[in-house]
Protein backbone atom coordinates (compact mmCIF):
# COMPACT_ATOMS: atom_id res chain seq x y z
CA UNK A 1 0.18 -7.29 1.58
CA UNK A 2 -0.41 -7.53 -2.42
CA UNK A 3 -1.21 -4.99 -4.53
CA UNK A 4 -4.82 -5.59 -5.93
CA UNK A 5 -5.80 -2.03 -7.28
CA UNK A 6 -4.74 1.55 -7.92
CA UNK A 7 -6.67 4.46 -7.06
CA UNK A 8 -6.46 8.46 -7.51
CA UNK A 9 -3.00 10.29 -7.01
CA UNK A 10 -1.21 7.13 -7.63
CA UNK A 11 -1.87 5.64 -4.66
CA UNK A 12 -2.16 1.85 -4.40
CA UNK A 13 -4.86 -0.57 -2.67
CA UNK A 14 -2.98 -3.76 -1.10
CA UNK A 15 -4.84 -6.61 0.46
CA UNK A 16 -3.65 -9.45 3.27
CA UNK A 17 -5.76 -11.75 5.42
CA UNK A 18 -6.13 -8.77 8.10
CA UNK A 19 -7.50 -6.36 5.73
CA UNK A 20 -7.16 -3.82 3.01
CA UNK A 21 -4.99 -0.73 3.08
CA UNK A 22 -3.82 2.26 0.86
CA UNK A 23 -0.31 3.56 0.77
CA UNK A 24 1.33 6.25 -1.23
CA UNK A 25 4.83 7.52 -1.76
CA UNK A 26 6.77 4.40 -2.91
CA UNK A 27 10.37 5.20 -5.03
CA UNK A 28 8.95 2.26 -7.02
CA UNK A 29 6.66 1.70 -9.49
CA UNK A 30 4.53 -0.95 -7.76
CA UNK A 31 2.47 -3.38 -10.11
CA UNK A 32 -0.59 -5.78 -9.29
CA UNK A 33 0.60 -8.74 -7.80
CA UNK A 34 3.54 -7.36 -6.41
CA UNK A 35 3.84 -7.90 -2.21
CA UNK A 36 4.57 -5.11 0.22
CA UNK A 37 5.73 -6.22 3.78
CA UNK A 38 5.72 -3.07 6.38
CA UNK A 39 8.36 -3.26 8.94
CA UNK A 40 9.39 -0.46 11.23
CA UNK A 41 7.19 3.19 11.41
CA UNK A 42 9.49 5.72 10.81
CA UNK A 43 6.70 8.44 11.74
CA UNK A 44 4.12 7.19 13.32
CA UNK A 45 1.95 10.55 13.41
CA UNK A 46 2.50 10.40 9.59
CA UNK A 47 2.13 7.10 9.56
CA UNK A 48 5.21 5.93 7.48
CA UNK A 49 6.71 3.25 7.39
CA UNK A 50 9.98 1.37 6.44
CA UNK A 51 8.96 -1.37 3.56
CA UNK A 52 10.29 -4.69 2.23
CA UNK A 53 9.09 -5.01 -1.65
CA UNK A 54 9.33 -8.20 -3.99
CA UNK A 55 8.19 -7.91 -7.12
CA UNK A 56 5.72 -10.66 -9.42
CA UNK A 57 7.78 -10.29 -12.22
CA UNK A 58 10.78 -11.62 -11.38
CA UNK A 59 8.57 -14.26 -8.88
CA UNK A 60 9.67 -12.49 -5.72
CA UNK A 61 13.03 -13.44 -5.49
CA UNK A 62 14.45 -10.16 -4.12
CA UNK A 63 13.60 -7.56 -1.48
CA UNK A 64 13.78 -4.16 -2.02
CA UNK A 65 14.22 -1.20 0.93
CA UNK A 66 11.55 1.53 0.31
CA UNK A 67 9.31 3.48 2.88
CA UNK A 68 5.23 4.29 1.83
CA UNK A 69 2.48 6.31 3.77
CA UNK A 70 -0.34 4.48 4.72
CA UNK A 71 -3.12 6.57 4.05
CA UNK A 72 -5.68 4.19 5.26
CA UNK A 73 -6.39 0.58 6.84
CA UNK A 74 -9.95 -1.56 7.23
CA UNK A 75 -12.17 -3.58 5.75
CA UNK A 76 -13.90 -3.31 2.33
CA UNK A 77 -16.96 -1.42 3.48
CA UNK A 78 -14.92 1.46 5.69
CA UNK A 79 -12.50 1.92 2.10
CA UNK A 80 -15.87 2.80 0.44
CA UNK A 81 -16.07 5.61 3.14
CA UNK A 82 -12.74 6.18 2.41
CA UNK A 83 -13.10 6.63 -1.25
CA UNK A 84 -15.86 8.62 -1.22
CA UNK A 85 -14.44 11.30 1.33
CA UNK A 86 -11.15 11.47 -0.35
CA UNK A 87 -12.79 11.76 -4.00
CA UNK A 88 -13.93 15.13 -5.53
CA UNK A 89 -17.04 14.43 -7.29
């Protein structure tokens, strides 16, 4: 998935074929246009996940070990639910 976006609490919106998705608690700081590929759930009631990250700047030559949250997967119209739940107005 690619990071398109950043919303509230630094969490960041990716985007793949499949969908759209936001994650939190990466050790890096993730930039647009770099790719997150999720691998194994470490928690899966917390959804967590053990993460493969390459990053645009240096054209994705390396991948780098991290684990992120997902905090929530769908389509464009459910993340405008999303948003607007999670969003104090």
């Amino acid at each position: 998935m690619e990071v398109i976006g950043y919303l509230n609490n630094s969490d960041l919106l990716l985007e793949d074929e499949k969908g759209i998705a936001v994650i939190g608690g990466s050790s890096y700081v993730l930039s647009l246009g770099d790719r997150v590929y999720l691998h194994n759930p470490i928690d899966i009631d917390a959804k967590i996940y053990a993460v493969k990250i390459s990053f645009s700047n240096v054209d994705h030559c390396m991948l780098h070990d991290d684990e992120i949250q997902i905090k929530f997967e769908g389509c464009h119209e459910s993340l405008k639910q999303y948003v607007q739940q999670t969003t104090v107005h």
